[in-house]
C-alpha atoms as a PDB file:
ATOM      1  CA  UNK A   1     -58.573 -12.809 -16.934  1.00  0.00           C
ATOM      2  CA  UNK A   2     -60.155 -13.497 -13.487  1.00  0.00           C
ATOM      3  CA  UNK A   3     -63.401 -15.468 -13.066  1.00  0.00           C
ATOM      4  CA  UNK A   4     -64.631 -12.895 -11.384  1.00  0.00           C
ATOM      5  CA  UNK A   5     -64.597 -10.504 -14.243  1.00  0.00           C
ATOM      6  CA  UNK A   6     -66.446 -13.341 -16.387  1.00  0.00           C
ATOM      7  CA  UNK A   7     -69.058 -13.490 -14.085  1.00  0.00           C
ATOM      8  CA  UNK A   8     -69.539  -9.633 -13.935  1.00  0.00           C
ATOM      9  CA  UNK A   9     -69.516  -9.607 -17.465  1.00  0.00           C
ATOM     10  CA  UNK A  10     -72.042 -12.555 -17.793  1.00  0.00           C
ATOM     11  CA  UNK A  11     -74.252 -10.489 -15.200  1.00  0.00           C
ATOM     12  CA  UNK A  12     -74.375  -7.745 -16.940  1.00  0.00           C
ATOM     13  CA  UNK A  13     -74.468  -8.644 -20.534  1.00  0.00           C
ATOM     14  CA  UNK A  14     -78.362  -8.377 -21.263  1.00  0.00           C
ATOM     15  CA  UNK A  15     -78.486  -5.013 -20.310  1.00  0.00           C
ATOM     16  CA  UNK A  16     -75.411  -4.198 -22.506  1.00  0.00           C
ATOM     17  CA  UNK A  17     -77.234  -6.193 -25.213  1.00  0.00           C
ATOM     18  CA  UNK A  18     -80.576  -3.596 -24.293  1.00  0.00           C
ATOM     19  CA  UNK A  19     -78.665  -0.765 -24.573  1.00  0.00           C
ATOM     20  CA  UNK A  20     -79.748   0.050 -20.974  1.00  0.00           C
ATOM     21  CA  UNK A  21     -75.709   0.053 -19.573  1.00  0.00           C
ATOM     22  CA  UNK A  22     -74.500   3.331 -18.766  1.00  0.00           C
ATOM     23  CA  UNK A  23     -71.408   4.357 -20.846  1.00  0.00           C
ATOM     24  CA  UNK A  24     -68.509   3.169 -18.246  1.00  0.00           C
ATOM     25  CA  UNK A  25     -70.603   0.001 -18.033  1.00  0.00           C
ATOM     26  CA  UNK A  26     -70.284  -0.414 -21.621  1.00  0.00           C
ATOM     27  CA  UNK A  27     -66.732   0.568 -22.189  1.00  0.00           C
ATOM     28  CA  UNK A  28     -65.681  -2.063 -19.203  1.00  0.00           C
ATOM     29  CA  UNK A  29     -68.254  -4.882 -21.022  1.00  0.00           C
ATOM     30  CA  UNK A  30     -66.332  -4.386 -24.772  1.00  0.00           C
ATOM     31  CA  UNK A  31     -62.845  -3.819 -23.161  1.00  0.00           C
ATOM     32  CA  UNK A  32     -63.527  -7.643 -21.769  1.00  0.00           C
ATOM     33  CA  UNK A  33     -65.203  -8.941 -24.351  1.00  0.00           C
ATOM     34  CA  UNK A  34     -62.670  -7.990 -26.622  1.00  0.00           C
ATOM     35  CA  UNK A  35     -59.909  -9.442 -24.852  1.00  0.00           C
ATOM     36  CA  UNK A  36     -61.735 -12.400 -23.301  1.00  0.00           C
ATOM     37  CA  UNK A  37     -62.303 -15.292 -26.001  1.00  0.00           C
ATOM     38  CA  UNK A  38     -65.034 -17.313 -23.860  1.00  0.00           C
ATOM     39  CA  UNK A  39     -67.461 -14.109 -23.166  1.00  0.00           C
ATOM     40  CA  UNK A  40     -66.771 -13.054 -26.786  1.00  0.00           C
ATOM     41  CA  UNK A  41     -68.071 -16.430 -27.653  1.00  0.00           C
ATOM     42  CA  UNK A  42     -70.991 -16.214 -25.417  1.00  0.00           C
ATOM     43  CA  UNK A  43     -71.840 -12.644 -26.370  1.00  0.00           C
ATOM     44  CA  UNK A  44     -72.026 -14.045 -29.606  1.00  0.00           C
ATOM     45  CA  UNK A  45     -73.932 -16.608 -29.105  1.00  0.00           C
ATOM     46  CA  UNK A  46     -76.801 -14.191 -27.538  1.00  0.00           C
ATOM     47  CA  UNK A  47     -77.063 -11.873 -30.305  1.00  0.00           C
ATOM     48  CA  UNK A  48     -77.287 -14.487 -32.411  1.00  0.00           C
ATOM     49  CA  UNK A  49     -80.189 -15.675 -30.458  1.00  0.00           C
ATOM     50  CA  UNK A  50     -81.850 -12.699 -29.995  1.00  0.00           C
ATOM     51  CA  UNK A  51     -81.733 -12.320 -33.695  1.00  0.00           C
ATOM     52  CA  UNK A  52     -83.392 -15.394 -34.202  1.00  0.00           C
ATOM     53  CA  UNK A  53     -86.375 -15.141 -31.484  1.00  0.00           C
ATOM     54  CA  UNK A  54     -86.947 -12.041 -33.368  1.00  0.00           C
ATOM     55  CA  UNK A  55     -86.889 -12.895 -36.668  1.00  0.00           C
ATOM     56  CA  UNK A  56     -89.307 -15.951 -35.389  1.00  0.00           C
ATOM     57  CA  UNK A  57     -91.618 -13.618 -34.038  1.00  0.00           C
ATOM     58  CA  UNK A  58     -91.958 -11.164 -36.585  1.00  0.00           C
ATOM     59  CA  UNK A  59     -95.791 -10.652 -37.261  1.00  0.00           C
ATOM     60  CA  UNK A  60     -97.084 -12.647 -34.828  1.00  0.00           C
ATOM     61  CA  UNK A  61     -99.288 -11.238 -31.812  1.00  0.00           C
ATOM     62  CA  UNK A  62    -100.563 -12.329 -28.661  1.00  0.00           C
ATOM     63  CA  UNK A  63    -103.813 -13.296 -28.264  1.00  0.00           C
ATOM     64  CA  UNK A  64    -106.063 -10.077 -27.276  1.00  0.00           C
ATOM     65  CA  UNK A  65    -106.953 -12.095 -24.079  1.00  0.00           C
ATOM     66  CA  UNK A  66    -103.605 -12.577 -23.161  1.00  0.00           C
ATOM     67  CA  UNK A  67    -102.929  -8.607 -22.937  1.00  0.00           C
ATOM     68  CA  UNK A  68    -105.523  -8.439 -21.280  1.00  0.00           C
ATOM     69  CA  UNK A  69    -104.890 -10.530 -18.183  1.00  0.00           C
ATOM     70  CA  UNK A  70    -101.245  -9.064 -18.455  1.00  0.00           C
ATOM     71  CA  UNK A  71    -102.422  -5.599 -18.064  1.00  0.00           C
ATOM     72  CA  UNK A  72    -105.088  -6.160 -15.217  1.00  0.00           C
ATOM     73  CA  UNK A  73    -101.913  -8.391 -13.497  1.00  0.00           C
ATOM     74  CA  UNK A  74    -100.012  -5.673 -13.896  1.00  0.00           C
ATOM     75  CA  UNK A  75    -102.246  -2.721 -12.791  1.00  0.00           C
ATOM     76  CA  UNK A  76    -102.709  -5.140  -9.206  1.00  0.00           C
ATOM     77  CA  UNK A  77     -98.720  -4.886  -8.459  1.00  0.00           C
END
């Protein structure tokens, strides 16, 4: 397994994890990870994490002021 395809992988993997890749994308991204121990490992690794910032921010909100600000910074872009 090249680098190359580690790094491509690595790139890529958020969106995979979104469910935003397209479906050659996503055939390519489990093809490697299922033949490439060290991304397997590190695909792991962020769907465990993702699991656990959501679990930790279950329930909670932002503060009403926050949105706010976000949305008027957003409407100036």
């Amino acid at each position: 397994m090249s680098g190359c395809d580690c790094d491509d992988l690595l790139e890529r993997l958020w969106a995979y994890m979104d469910g935003e890749a397209d479906d050659q994308a996503r055939s390519h991204l489990v093809a490697h990870i299922e033949r490439c121990l060290p991304c397997r490992q590190q695909a792991e690794f962020e769907r465990r994490l993702r699991e656990i910032i959501q679990y930790k921010c279950r329930g909670e909100r932002a503060p009403e002021t926050l949105r706010i600000e976000l949305v008027s910074l957003i409407i100036r872009s």
